[in-house]
N, C-alpha and C. Protein backbone atom coordinates (compact mmCIF):
# COMPACT_ATOMS: atom_id res chain seq x y z
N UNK A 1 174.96 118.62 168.29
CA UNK A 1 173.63 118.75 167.74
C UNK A 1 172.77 117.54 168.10
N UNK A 2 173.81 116.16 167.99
CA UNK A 2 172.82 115.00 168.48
C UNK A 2 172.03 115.01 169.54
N UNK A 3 172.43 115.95 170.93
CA UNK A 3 172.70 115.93 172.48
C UNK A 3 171.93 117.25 171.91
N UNK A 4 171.29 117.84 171.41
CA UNK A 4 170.31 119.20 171.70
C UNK A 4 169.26 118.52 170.96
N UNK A 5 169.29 117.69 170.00
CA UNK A 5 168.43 117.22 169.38
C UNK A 5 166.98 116.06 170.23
N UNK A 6 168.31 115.37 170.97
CA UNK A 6 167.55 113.87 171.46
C UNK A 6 167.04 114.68 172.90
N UNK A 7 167.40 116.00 173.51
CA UNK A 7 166.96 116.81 174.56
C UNK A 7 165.80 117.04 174.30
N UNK A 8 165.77 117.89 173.46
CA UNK A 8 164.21 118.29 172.67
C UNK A 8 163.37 117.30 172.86
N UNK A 9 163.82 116.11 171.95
CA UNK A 9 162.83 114.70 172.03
C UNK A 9 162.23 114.53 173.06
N UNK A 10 162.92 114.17 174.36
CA UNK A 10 162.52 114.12 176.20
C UNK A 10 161.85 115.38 176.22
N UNK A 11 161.79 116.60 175.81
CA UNK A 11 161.09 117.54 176.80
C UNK A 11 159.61 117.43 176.31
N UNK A 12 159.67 117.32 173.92
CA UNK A 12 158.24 116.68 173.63
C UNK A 12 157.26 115.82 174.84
N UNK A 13 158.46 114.57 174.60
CA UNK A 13 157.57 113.76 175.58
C UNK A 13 157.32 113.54 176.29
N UNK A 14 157.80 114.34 177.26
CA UNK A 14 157.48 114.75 178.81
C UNK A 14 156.35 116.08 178.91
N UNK A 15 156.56 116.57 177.94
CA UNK A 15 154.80 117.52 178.19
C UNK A 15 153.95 116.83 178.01
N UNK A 16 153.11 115.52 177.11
CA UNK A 16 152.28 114.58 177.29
C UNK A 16 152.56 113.22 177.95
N UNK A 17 151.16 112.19 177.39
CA UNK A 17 151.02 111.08 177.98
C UNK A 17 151.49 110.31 177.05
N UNK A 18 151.04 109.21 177.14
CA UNK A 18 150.87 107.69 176.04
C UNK A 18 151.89 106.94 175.42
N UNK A 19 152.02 105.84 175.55
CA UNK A 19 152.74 104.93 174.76
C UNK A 19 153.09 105.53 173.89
N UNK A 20 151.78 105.65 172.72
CA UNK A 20 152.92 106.00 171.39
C UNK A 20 153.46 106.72 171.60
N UNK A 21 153.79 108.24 172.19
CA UNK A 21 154.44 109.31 172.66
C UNK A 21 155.75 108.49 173.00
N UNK A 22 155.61 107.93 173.96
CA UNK A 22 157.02 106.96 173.94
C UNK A 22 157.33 106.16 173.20
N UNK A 23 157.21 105.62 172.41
CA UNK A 23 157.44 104.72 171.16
C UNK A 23 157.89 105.75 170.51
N UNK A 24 157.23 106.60 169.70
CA UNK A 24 158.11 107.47 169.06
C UNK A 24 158.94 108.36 169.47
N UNK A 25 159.20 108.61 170.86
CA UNK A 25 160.69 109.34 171.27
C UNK A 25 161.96 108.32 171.26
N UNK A 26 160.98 107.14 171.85
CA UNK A 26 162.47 106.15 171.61
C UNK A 26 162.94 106.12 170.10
N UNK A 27 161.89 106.25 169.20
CA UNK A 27 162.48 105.85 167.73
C UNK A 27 163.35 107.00 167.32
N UNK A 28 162.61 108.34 167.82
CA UNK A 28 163.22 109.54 167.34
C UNK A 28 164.93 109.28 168.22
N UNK A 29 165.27 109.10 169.28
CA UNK A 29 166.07 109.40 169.87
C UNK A 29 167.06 108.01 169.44
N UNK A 30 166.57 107.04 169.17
CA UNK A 30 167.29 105.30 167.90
C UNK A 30 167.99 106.17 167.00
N UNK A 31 167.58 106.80 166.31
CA UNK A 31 167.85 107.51 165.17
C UNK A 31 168.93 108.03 165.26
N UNK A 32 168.65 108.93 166.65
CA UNK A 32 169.79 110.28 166.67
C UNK A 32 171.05 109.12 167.18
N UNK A 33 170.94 108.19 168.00
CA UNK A 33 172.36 107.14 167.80
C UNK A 33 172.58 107.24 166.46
N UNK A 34 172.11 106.56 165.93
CA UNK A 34 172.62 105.91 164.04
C UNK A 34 172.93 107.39 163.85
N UNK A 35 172.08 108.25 163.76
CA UNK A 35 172.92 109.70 162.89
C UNK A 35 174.36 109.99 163.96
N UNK A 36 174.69 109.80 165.00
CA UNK A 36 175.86 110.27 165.64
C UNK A 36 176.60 109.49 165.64
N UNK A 37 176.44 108.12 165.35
CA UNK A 37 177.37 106.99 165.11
C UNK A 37 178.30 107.09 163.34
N UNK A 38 177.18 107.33 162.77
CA UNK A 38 177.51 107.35 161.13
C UNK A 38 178.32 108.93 160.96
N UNK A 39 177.92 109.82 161.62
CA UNK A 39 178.78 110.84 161.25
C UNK A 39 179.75 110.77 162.01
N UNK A 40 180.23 110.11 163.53
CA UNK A 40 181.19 109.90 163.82
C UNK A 40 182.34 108.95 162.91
N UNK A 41 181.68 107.87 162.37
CA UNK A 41 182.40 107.15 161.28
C UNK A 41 182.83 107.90 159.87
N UNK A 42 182.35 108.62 159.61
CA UNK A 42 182.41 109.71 158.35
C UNK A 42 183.82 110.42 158.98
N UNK A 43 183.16 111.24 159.67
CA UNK A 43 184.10 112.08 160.28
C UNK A 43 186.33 111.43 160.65
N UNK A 44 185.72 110.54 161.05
CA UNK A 44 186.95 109.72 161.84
C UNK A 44 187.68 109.26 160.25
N UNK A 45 187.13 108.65 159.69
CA UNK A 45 187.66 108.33 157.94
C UNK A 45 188.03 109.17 157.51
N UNK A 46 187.49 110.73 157.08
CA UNK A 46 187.77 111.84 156.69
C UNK A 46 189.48 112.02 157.19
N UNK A 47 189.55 112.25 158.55
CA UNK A 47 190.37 112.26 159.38
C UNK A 47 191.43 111.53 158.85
N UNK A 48 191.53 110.20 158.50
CA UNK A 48 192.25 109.30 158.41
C UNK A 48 193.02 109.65 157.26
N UNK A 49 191.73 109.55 156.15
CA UNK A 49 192.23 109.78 154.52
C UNK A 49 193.10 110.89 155.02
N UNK A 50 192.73 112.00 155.00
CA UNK A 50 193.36 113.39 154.44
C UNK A 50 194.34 113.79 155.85
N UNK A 51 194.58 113.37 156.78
CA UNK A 51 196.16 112.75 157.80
C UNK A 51 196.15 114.53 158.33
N UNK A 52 194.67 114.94 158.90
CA UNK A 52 194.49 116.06 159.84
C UNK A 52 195.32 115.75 160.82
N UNK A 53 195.65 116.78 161.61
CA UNK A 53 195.82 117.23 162.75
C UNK A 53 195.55 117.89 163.76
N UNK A 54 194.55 117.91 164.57
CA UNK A 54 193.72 119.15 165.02
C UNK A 54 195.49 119.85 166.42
N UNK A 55 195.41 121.34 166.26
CA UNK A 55 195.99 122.11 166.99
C UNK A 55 195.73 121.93 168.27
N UNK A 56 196.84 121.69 168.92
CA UNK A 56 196.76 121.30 170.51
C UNK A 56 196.76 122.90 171.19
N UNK A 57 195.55 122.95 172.46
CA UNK A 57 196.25 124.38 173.06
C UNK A 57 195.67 123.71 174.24
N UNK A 58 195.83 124.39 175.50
CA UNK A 58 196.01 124.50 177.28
C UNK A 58 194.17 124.61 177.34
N UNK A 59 194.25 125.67 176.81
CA UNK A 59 192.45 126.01 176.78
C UNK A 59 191.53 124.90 176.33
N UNK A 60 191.49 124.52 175.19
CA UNK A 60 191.19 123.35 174.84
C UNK A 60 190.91 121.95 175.20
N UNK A 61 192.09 122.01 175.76
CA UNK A 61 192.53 120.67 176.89
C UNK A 61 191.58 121.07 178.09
N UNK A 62 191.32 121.73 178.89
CA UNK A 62 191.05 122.10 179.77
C UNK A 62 189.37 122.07 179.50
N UNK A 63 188.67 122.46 178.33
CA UNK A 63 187.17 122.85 177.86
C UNK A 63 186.67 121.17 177.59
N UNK A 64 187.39 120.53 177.17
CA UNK A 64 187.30 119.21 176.78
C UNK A 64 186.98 117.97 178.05
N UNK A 65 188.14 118.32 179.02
CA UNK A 65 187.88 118.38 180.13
C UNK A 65 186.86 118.35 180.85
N UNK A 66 186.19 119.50 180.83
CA UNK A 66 185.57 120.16 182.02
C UNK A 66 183.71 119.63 181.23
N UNK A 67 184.04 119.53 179.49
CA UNK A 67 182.89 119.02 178.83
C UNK A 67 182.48 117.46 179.35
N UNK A 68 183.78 116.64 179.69
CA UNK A 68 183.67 115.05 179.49
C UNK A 68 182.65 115.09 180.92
N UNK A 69 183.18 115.97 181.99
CA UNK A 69 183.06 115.53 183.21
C UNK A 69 181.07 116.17 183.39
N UNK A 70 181.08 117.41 182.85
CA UNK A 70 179.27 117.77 182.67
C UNK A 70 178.74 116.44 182.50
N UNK A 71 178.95 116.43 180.87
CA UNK A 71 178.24 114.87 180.37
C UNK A 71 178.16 114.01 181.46
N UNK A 72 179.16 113.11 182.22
CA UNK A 72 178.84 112.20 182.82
C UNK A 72 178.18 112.49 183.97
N UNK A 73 177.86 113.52 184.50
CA UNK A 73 177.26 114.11 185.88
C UNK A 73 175.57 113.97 184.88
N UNK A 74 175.39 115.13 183.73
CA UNK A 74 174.46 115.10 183.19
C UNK A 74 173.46 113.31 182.81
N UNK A 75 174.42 112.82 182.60
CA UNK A 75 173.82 111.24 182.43
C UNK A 75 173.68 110.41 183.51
N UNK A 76 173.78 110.82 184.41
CA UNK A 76 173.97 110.31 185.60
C UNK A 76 172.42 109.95 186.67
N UNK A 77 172.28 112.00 185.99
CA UNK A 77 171.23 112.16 186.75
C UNK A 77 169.67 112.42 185.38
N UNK A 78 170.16 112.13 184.44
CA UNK A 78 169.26 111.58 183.18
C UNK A 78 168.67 109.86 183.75
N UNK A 79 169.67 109.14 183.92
CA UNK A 79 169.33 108.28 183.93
C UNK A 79 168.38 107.48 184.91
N UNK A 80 169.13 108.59 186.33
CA UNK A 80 168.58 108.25 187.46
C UNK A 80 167.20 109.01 187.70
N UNK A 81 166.72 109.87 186.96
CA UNK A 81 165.83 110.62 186.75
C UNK A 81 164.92 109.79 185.90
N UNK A 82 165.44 109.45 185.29
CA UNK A 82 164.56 108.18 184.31
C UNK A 82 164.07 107.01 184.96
N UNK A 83 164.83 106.41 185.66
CA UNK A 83 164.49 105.48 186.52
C UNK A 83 163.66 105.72 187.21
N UNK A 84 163.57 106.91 188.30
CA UNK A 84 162.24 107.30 189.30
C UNK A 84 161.68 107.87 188.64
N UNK A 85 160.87 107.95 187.30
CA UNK A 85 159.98 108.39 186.72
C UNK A 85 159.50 107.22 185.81
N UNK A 86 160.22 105.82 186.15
CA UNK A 86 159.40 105.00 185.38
C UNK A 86 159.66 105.57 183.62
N UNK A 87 160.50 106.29 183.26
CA UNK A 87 160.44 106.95 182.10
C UNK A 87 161.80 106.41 181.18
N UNK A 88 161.61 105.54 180.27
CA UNK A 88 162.75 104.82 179.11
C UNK A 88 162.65 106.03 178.38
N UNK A 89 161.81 107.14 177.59
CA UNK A 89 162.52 108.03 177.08
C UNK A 89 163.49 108.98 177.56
N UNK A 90 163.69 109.43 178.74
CA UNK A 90 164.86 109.96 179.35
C UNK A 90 165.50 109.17 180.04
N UNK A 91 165.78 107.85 180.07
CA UNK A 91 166.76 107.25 180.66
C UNK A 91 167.34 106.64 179.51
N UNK A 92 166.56 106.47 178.16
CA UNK A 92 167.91 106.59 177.23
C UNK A 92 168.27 107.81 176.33
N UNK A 93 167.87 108.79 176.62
CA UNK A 93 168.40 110.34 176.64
C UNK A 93 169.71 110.28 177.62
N UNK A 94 169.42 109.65 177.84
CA UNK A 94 171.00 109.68 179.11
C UNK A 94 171.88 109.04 178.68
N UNK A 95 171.48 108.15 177.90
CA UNK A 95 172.77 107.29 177.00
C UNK A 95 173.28 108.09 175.82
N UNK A 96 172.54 109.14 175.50
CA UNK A 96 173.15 109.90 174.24
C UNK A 96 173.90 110.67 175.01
N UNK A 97 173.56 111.44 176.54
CA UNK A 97 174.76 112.01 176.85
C UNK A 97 175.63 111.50 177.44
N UNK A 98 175.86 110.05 177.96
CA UNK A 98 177.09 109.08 178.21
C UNK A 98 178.03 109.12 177.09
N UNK A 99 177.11 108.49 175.80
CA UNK A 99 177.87 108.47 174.66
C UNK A 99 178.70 110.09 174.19
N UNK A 100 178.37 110.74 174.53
CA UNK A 100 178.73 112.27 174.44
C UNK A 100 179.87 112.79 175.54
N UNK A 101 179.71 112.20 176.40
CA UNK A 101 180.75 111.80 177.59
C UNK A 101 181.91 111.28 177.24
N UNK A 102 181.71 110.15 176.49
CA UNK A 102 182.37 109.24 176.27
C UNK A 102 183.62 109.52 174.94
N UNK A 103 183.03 110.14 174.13
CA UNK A 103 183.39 111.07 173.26
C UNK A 103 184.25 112.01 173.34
N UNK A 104 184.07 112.71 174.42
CA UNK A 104 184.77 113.90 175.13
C UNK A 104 186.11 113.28 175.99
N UNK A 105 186.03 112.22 176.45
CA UNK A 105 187.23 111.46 176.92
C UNK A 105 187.84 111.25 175.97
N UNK A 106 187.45 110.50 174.33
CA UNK A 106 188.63 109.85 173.79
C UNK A 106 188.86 111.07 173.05
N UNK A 107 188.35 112.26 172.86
CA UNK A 107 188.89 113.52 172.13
C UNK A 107 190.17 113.87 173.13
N UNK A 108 189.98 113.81 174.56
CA UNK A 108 191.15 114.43 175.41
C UNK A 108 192.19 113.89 175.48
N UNK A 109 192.05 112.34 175.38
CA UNK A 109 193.12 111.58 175.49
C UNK A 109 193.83 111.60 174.15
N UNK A 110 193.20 111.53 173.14
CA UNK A 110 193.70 111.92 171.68
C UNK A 110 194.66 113.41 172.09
N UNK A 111 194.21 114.55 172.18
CA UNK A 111 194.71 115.47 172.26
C UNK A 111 195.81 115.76 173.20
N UNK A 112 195.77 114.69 174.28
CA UNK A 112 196.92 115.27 175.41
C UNK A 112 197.67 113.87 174.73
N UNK A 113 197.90 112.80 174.47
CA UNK A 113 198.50 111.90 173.77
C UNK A 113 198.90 111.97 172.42
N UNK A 114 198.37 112.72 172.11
CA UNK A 114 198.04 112.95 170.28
C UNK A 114 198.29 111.84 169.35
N UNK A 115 196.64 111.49 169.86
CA UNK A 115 196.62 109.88 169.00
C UNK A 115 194.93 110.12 168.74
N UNK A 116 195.01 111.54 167.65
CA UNK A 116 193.34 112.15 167.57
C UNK A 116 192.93 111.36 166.78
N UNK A 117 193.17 110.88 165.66
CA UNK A 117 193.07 109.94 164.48
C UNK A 117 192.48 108.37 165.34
N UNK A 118 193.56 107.87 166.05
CA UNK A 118 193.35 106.84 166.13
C UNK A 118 192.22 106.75 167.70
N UNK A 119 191.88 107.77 168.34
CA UNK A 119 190.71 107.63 169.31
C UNK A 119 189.66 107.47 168.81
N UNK A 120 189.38 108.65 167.54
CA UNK A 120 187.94 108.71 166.94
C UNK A 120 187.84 107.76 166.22
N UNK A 121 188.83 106.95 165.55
CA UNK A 121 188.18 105.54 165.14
C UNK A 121 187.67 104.59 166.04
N UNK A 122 188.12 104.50 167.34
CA UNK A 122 187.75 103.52 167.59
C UNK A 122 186.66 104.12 168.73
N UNK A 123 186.38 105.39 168.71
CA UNK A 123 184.99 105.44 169.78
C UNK A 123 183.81 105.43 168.30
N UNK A 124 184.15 105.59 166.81
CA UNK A 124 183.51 105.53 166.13
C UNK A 124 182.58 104.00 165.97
N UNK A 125 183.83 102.96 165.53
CA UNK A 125 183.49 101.92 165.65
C UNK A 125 182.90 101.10 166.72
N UNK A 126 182.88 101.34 168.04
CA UNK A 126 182.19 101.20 169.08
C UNK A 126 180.42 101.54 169.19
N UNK A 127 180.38 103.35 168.62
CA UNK A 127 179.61 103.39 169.02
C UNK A 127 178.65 103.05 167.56
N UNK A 128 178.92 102.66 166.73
CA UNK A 128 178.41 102.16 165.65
C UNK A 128 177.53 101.09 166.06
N UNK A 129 177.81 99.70 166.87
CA UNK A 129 177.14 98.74 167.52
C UNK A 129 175.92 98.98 168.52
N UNK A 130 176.33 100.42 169.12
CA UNK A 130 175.25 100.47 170.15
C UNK A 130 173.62 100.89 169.55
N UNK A 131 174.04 101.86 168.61
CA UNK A 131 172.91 102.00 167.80
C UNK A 131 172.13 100.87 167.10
N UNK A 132 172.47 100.06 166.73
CA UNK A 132 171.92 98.87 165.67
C UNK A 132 171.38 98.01 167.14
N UNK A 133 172.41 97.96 167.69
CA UNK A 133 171.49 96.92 168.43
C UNK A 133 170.36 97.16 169.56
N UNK A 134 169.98 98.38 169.81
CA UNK A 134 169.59 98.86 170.81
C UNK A 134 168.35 99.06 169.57
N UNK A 135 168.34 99.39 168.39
CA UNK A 135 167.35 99.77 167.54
C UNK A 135 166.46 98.38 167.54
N UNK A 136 167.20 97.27 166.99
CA UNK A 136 166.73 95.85 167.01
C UNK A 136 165.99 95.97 168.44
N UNK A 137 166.45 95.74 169.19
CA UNK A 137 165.39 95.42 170.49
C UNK A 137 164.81 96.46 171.12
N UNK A 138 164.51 97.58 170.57
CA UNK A 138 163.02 98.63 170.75
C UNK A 138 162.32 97.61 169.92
N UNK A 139 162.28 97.45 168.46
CA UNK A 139 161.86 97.43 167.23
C UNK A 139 161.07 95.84 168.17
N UNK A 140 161.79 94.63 168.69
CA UNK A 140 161.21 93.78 169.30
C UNK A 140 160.92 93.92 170.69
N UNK A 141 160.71 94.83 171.42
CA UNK A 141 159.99 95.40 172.59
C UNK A 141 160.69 94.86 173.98
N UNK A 142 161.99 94.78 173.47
CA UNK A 142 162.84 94.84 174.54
C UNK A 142 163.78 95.44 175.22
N UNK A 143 164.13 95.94 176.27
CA UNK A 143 165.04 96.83 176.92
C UNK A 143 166.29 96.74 176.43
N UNK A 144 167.22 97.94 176.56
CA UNK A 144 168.44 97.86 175.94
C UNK A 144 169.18 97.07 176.99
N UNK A 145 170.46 96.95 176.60
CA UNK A 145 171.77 96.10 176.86
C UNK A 145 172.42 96.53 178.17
N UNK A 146 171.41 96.95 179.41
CA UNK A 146 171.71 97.07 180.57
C UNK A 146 171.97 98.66 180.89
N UNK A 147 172.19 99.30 179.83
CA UNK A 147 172.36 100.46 180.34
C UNK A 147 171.53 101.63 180.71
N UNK A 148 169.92 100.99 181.07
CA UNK A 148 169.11 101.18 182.21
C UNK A 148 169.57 101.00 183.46
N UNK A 149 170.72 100.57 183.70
CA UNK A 149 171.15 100.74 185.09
C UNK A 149 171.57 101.41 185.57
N UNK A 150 172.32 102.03 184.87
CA UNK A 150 172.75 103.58 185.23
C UNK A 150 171.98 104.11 185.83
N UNK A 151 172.61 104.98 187.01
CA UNK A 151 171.80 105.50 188.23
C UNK A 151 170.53 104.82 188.82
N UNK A 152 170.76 103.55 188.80
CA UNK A 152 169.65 102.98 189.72
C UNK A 152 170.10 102.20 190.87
N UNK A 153 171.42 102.73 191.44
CA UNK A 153 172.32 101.90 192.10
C UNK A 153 172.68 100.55 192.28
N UNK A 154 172.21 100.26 190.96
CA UNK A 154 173.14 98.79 190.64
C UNK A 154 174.09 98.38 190.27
């Protein structure tokens, strides 16, 4: 939902002009980090307390898969698309689908390792940081923590 949500955001602000238009997609799309960070932390605790197990199958493994590898193609060319458009609201639209990428790896490796518990804590706690600090330096009018580089062949 985060990754259909922060999509939307980029297409708003790509039908108009103006700063604020971008100021407020970046804030809208700040947000959708902190909301996907905090329910990843919810979620992963839940997990912990009550000692789930999610059901391993072939199919699964395989959808999880084939999800991690979209995402990172999809962010790839988010980002690099962002870049030749001069455009920070879809080049950090591209970091929500890295982070979504990224996600989809430690779900697989959880699942073909079955260490589901202990992946989602720690892509939880990870991605907990990226949000706060990336919020702080919009909020002081500075670029995030390099991962504007993505797809700009650096």
């Amino acid at each position: 939902m985060t990754e259909i949500g922060a999509s939307i955001v980029v297409i708003w602000e790509l039908s108009g002009t103006g700063e604020d238009r971008q100021r407020k997609a970046m804030r809208l799309i700040g947000w959708a980090f902190v909301a996907l960070a905090l329910y990843l932390l919810a979620q992963s605790s839940w997990v912990l307390v009550a000692g789930f197990h999610a059901r391993h199958s072939p199919a699964g493994i395989a959808w999880t898969g084939v999800t991690a590898v979209v995402m990172f193609v999809l962010a790839y060319g988010k980002a690099r698309t962002g870049t030749a458009l001069d455009n920070p609201v879809l080049t950090t639209e591209g970091r929500v689908t890295l982070i979504d990428g990224l996600l989809a790896v430690a779900v697989l490796l959880g699942l073909v390792l079955r260490l589901d518990m202990v992946s989602k804590l720690c892509v939880s706690l990870r991605d907990l940081r990226t949000p706060i600090v990336d919020r702080l330096r919009s909020w002081r009018g500075r670029s995030s923590s390099g991962w504007s580089r993505i797809g700009s062949g650096s």
